[in-house]
Protein backbone atom coordinates (compact mmCIF):
# COMPACT_ATOMS: atom_id res chain seq x y z
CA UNK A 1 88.85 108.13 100.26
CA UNK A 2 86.70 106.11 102.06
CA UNK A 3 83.54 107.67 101.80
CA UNK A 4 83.34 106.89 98.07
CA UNK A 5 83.34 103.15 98.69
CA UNK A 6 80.20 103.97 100.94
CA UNK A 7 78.28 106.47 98.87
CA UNK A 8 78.28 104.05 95.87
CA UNK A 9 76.89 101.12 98.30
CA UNK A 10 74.32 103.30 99.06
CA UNK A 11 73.50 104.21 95.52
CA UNK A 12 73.36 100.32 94.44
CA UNK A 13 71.13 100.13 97.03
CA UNK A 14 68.81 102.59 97.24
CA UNK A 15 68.82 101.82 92.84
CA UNK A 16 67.39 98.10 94.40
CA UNK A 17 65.22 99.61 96.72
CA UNK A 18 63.18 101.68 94.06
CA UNK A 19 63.26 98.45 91.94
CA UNK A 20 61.84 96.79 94.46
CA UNK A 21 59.24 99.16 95.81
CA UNK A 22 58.33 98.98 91.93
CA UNK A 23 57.76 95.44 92.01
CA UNK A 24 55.71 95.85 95.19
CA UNK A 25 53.53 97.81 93.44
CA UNK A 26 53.11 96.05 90.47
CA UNK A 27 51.83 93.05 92.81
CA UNK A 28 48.99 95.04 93.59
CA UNK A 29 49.85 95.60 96.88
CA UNK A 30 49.39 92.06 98.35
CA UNK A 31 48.27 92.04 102.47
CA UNK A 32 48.81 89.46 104.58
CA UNK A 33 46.21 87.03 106.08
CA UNK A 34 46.70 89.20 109.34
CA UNK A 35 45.14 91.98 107.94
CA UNK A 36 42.74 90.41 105.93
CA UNK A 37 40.86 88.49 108.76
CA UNK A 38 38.66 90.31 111.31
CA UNK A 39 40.54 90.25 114.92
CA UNK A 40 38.71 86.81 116.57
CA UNK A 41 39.02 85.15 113.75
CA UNK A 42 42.71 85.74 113.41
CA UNK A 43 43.58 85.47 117.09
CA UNK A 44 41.59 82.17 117.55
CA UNK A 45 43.63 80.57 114.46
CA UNK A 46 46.73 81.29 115.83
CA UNK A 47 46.71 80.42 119.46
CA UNK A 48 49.91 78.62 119.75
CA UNK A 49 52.92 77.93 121.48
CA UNK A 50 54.90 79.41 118.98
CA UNK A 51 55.81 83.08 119.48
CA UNK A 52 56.05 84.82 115.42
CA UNK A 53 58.66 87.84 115.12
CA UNK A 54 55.99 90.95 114.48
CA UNK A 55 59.12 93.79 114.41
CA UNK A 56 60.92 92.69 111.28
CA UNK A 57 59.10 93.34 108.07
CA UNK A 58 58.70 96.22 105.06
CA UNK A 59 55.85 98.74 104.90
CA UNK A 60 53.15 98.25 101.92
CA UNK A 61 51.43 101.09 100.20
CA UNK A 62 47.28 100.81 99.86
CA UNK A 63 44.97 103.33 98.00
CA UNK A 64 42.56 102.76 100.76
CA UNK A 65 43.72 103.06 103.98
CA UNK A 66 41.50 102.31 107.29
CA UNK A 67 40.35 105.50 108.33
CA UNK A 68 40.62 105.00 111.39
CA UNK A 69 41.02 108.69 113.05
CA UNK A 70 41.21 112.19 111.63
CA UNK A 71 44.88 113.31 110.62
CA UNK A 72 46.03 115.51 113.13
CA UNK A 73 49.28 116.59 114.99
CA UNK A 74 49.38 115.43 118.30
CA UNK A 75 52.40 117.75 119.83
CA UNK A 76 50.06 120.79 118.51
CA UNK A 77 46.81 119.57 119.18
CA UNK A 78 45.68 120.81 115.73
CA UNK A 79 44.57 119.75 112.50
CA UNK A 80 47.04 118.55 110.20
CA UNK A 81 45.59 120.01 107.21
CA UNK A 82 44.98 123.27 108.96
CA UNK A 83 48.92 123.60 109.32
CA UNK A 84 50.48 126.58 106.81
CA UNK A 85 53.72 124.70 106.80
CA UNK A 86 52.21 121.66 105.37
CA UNK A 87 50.22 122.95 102.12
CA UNK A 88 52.09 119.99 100.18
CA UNK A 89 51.25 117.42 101.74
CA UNK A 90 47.42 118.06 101.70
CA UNK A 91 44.88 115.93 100.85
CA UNK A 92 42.58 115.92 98.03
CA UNK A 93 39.52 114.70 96.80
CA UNK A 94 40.77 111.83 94.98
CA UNK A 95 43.28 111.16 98.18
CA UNK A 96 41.54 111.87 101.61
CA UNK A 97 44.59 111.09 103.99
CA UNK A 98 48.85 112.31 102.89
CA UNK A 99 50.79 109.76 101.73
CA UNK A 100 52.75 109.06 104.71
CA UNK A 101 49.69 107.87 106.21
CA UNK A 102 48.93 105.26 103.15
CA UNK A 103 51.41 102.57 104.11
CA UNK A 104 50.95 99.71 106.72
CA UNK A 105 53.42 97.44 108.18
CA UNK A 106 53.73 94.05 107.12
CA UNK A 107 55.68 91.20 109.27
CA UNK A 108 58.14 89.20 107.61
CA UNK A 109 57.28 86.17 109.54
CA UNK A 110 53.81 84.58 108.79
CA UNK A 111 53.46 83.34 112.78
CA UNK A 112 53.18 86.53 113.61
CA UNK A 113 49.50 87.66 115.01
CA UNK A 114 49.68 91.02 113.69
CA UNK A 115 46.87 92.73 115.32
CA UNK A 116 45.15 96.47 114.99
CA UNK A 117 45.37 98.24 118.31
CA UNK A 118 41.78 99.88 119.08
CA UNK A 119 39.43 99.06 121.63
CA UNK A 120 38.11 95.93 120.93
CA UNK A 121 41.62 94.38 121.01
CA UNK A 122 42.80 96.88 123.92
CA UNK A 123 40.04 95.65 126.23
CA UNK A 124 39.96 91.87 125.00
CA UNK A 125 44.23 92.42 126.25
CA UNK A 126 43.20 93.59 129.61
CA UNK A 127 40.68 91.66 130.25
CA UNK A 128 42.99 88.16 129.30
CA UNK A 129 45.61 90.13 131.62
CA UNK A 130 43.66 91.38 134.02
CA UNK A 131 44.89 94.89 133.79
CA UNK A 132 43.21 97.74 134.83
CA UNK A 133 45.28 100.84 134.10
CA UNK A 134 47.75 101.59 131.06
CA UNK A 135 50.35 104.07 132.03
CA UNK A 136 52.67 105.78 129.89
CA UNK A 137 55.68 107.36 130.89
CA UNK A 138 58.39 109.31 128.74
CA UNK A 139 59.32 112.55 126.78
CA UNK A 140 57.49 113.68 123.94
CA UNK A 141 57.83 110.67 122.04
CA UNK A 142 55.81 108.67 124.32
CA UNK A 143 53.38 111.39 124.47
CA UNK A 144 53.34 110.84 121.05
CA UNK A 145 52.92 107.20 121.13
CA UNK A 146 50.04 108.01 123.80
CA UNK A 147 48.10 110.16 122.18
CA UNK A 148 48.16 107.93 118.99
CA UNK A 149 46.90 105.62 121.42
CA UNK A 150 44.16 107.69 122.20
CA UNK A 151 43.01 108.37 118.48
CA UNK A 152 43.34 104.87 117.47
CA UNK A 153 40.48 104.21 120.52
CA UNK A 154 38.37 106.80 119.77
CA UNK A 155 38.90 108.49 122.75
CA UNK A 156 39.01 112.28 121.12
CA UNK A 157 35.81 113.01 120.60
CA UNK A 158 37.01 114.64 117.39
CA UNK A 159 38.81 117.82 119.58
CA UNK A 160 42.60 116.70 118.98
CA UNK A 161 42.81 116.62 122.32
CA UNK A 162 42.96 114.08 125.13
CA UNK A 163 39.53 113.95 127.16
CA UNK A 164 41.05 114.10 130.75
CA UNK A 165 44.01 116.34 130.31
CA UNK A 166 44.56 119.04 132.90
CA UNK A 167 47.46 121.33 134.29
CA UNK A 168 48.14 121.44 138.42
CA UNK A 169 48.56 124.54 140.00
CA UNK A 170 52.30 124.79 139.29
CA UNK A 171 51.88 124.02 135.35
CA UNK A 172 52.40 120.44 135.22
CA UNK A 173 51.08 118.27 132.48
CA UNK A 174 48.35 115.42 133.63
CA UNK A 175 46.72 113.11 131.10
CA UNK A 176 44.14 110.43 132.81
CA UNK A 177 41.41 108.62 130.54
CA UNK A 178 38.69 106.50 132.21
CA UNK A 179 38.14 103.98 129.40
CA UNK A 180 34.66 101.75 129.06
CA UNK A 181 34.64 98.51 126.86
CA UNK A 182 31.04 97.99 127.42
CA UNK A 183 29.74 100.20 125.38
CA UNK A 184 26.09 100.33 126.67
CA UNK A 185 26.97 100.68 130.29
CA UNK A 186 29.75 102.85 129.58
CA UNK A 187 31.45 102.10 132.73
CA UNK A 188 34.92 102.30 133.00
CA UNK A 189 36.81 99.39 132.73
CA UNK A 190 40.76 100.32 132.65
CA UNK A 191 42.65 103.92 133.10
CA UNK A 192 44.93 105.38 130.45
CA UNK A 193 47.31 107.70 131.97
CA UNK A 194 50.65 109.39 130.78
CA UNK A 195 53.16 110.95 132.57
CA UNK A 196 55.67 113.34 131.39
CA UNK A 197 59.51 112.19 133.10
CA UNK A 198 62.57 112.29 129.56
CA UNK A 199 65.09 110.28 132.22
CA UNK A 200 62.42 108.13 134.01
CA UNK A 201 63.39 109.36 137.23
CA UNK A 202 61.06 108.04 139.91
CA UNK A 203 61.48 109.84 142.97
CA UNK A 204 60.19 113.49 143.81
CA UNK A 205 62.52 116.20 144.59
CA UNK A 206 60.95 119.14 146.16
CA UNK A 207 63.61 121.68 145.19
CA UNK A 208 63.56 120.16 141.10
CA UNK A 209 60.09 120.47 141.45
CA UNK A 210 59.60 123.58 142.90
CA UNK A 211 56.90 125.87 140.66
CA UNK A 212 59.06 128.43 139.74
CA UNK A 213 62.66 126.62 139.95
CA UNK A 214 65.41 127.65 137.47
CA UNK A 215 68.34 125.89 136.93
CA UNK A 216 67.73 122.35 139.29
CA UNK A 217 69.00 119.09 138.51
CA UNK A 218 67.65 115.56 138.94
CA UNK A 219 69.46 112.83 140.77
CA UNK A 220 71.09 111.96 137.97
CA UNK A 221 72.88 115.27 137.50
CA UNK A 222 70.55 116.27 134.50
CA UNK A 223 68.90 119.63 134.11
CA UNK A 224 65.21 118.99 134.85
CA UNK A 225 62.78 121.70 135.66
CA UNK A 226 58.40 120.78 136.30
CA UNK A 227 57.18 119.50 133.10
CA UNK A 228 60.03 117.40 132.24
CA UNK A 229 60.84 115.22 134.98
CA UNK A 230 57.22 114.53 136.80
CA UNK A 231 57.48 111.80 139.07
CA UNK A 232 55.43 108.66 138.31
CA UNK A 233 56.10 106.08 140.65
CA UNK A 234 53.87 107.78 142.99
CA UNK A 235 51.53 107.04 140.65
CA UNK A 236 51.95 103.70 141.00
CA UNK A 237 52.11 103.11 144.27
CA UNK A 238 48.50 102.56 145.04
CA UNK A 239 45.70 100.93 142.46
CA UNK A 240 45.15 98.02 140.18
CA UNK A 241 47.90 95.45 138.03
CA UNK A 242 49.54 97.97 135.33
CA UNK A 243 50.63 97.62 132.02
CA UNK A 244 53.31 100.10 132.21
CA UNK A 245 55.05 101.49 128.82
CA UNK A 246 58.53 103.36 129.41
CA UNK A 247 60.88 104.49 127.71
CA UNK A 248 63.96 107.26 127.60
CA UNK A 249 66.78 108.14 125.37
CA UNK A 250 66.06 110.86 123.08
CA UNK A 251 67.24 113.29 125.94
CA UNK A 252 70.51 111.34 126.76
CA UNK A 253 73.70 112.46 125.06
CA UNK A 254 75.67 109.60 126.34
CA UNK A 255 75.67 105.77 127.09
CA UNK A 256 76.35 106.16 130.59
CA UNK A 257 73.33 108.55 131.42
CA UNK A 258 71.05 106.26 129.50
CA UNK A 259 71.91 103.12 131.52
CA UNK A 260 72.00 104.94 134.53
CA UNK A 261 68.52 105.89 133.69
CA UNK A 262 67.41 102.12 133.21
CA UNK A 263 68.60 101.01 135.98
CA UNK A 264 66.63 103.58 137.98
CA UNK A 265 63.63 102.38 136.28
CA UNK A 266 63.77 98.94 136.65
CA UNK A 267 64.87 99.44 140.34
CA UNK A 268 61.88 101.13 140.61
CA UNK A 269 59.65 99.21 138.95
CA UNK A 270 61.01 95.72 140.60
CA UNK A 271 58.91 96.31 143.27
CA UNK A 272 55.58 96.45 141.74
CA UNK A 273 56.12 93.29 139.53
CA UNK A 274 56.45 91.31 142.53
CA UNK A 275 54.09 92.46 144.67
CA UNK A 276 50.92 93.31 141.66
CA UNK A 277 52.54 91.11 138.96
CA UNK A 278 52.37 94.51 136.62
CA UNK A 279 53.56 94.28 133.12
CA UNK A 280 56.59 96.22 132.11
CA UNK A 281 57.59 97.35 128.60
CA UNK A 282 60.54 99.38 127.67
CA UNK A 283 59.94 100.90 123.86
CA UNK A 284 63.26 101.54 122.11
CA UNK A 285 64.06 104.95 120.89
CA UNK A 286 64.51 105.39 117.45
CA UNK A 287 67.15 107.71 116.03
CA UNK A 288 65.75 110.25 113.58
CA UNK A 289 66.72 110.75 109.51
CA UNK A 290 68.78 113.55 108.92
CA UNK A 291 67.28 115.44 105.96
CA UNK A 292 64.52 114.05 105.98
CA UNK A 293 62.77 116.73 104.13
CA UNK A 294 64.00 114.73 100.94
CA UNK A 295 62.00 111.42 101.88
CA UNK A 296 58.12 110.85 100.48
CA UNK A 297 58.00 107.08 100.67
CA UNK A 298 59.83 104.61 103.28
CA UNK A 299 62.98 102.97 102.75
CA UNK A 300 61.85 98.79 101.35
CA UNK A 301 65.25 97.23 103.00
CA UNK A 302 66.81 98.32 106.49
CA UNK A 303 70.26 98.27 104.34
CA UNK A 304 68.76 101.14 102.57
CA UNK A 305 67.94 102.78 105.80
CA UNK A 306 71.37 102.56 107.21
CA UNK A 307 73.41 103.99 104.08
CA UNK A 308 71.20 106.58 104.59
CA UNK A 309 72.15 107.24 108.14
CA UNK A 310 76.02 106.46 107.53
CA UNK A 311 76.00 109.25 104.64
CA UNK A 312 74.46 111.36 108.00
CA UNK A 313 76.46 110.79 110.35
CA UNK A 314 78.02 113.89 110.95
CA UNK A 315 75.25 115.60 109.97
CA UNK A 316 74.24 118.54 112.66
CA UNK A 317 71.12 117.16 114.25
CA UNK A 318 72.29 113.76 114.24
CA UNK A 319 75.58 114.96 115.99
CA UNK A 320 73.42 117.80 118.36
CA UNK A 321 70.98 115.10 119.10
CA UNK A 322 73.22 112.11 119.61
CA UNK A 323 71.11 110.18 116.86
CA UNK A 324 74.18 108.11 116.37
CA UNK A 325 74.06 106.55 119.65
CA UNK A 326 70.46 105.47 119.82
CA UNK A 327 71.14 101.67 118.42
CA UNK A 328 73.97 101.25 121.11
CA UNK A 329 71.07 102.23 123.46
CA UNK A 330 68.83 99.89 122.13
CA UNK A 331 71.50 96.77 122.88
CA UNK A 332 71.82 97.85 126.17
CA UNK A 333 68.62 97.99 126.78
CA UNK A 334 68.01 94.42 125.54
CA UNK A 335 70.66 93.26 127.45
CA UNK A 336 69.67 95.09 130.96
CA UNK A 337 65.82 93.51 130.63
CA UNK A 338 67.02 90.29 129.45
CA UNK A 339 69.07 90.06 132.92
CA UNK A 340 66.10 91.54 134.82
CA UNK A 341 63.57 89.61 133.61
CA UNK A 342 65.91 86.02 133.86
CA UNK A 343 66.64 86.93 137.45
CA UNK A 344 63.27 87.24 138.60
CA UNK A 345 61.97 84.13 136.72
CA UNK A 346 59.44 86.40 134.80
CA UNK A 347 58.06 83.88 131.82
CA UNK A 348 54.18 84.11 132.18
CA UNK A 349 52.59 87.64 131.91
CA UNK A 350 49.49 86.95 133.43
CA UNK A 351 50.30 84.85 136.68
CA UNK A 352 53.85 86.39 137.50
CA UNK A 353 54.26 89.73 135.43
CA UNK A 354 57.11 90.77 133.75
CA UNK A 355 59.73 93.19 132.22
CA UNK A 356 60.33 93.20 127.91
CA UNK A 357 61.23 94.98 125.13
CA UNK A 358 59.43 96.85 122.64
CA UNK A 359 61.49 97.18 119.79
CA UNK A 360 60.54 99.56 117.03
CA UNK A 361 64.00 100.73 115.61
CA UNK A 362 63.65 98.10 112.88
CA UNK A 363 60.14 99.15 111.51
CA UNK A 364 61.23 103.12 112.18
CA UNK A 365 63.85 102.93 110.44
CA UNK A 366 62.20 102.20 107.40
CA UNK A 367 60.36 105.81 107.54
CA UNK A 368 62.51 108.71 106.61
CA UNK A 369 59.32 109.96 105.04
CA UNK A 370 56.29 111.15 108.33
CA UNK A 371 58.29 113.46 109.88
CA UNK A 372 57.73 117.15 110.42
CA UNK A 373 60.53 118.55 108.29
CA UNK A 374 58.82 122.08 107.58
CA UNK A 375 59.11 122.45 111.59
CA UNK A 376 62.81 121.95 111.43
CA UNK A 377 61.74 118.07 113.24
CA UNK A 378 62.97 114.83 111.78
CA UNK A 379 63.09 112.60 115.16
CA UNK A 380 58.98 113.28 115.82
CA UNK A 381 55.82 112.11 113.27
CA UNK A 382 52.90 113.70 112.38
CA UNK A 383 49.84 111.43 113.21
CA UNK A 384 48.46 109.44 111.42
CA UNK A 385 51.41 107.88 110.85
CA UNK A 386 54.50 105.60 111.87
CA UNK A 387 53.66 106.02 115.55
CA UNK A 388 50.44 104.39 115.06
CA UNK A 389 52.37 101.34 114.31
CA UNK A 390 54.25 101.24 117.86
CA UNK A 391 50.78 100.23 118.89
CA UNK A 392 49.99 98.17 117.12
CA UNK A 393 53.27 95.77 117.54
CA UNK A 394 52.50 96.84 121.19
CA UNK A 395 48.91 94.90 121.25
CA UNK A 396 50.28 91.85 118.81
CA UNK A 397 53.36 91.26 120.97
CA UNK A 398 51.10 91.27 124.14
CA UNK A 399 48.28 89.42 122.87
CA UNK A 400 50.99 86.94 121.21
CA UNK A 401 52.60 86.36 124.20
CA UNK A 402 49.11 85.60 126.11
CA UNK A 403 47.82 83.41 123.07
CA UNK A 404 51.28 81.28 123.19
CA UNK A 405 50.91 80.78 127.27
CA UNK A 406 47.22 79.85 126.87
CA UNK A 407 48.70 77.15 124.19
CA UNK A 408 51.44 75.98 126.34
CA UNK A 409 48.89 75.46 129.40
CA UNK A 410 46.46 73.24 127.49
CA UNK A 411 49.46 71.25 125.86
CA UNK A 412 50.69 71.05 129.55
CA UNK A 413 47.16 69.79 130.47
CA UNK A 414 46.90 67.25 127.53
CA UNK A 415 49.97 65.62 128.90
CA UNK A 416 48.84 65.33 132.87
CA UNK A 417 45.56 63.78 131.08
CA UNK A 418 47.70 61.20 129.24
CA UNK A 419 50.18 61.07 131.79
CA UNK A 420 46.90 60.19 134.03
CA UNK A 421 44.98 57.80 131.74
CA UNK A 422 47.77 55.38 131.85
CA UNK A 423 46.92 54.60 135.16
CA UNK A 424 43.64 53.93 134.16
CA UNK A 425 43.28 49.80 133.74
């Protein structure tokens, strides 16, 4: 009886949705002032004190998207459009990229300095910061999230591939990028690294990581075997001030094994804010859309989004996959790097480091439509796509952050100088 009451909330509003997407349309598919100014422009308007929310917002369609890098698949290393199982989506002459590709998010709140990740704004971020690696770390989400990174640099050299990739002896994924921003000496200026670890376990464990070991577990009692739980704080443990992007979930079937997990990590990662003042980012992990095969254009209200997900529930992969506890995951999370980062007084990213939250459930949510449902896959994205997105918030909240302490400093200065001139007879 009760899931009547529910099923005809959803219909009212998914029947407002489409009216809205409608209107959206009809408005000719308005952008904000974010993406209509060049990148110095925008960022040297909106240095300010003020921090704008960049993760709440709806996704706008445009007929001509920024081609920015070829579409490809990231997991596979192939062309999209050279996958069998995709023949519908393909493009056409009159429509170069699939239509999942054709939308762009748009923050709700007009303080927000909604920037494009690529390397212009990547290497203006670590210069500001003074960062001189970028390390991420995480199951095959993050290496998604990575290699969109990657593309959206221009890092391929049109292979599909990262440059830099290579196997040890024993079989073990390792991605390193040397990265120049001066593009006529081409010397490198930052790292860009990723590390393979689905419970962000630090620590190596010889008989786990043995080449040919069957049936280990980590130290948190999870199966594990080499490519799945490669130890990255070694990693760390020697070079320059990190930006350092983790995140887990997607692997853990229950609340206690995911906050076991974070507490590992920022144990671990304590350490290397205070002595290198590295930057710390935990992304949230987004549940996936049940049937998603029957999505080709995102969801215009989160409301929308999570009728959908009630009505699938108890739907197989959302049950075999644990989809359903992903946004408890995400509070906990919230709540874990508030604590850390009030603790260790961590307010100013480039003099003291810090620990924060990358939240893209909100702006994920939205897209039922991406995924790879012909491959039996509605957690992961083909690229371009959604993913892409992650960086981008990624660069605006960073760059944000930085423009809003560079604000606060010269307000603090303007003060001392008035504070200073009233001495003056």
């Amino acid at each position: 009886m009760r899931a009547a009451p529910l099923f005809l909330l959803c219909f009212w509003t998914t029947r407002f949705s489409f009216a809205e997407r409608r209107n959206q349309t009809r408005a000719t598919n308005h952008e904000s002032s974010a993406l209509k100014l060049p990148y110095d422009t925008y960022f040297n308007k909106h240095t300010r004190s003020r921090e704008g929310k960049c993760e709440l917002g709806s996704w706008v369609r445009h007929s001509s998207p920024r081609d920015y890098y070829v579409a490809r698949d990231a997991l596979a290393g192939q062309l999209e459009v050279n996958r069998e199982k995709r023949l519908h989506e393909q493009p056409s002459k009159q429509q170069k990229f699939i239509e999942a590709t054709l939308y762009r998010w748009q923050p709700l709140d007009a303080e927000c300095l909604w920037a494009h990740a690529d390397l212009k704004s990547t290497c203006h971020l670590v210069n500001s910061l003074d960062i001189g690696r970028i390390v991420f770390v995480g199951d095959s989400l993050s290496y998604l999230q990575f290699m969109s990174f990657v593309f959206l640099l221009g890092l391929d050299h049109g292979s599909g591939k990262a440059p830099g990739s290579e196997r040890t002896t024993d079989g073990r994924q390792s991605v390193s990028i040397s990265v120049p921003c001066d593009s006529k000496t081409r010397k490198p200026t930052f790292e860009l690294h990723f590390v393979r670890n689905h419970y962000l376990l630090g620590t190596s464990n010889t008989k786990c990581y043995a080449p040919r070991a069957k049936g280990c577990f980590s130290e948190l009692g999870t199966k594990c075997n080499r490519n799945s739980c490669i130890p990255w704080v070694p990693l760390l443990n020697k070079g320059p001030r990190t930006l350092l992007i983790l995140n887990t979930g997607a692997h853990s079937h229950s609340t206690a094994l995911f906050e076991a997990s974070i507490n590992e990590a920022i144990k671990a990662t304590a350490k290397f804010i205070r002595s290198r003042r590295d930057i710390v980012v935990f992304r949230t992990t987004p549940a996936g859309h049940p049937n998603c095969s029957q999505y080709d254009a995102p969801f215009v209200t989160l409301a929308e989004a999570q009728c959908k997900a009630s009505l699938g529930v108890n739907n197989e992969f959302t049950q075999k996959f644990s989809w359903h506890l992903f946004a408890n995951f995400t509070r906990l999370l919230k709540t874990k790097v508030a604590e850390f980062a009030e603790e260790h007084q961590m307010h100013d990213l480039r003099h003291s480091g810090g620990a924060m939250v990358l939240n893209v459930d909100p702006m994920t949510a939205l897209r039922g439509d991406g995924h790879r449902p012909q491959l039996g896959d509605c957690l992961h994205y083909y690229l371009p796509g959604p993913v892409d997105s992650w960086n981008h918030l990624l660069i605006s909240v960073l760059l944000q952050k930085r423009a809003s302490e560079i604000a606060r400093s010269i307000e603090g200065l303007s003060e001392e100088l008035r504070a200073i001139g009233d001495f003056a007879e």
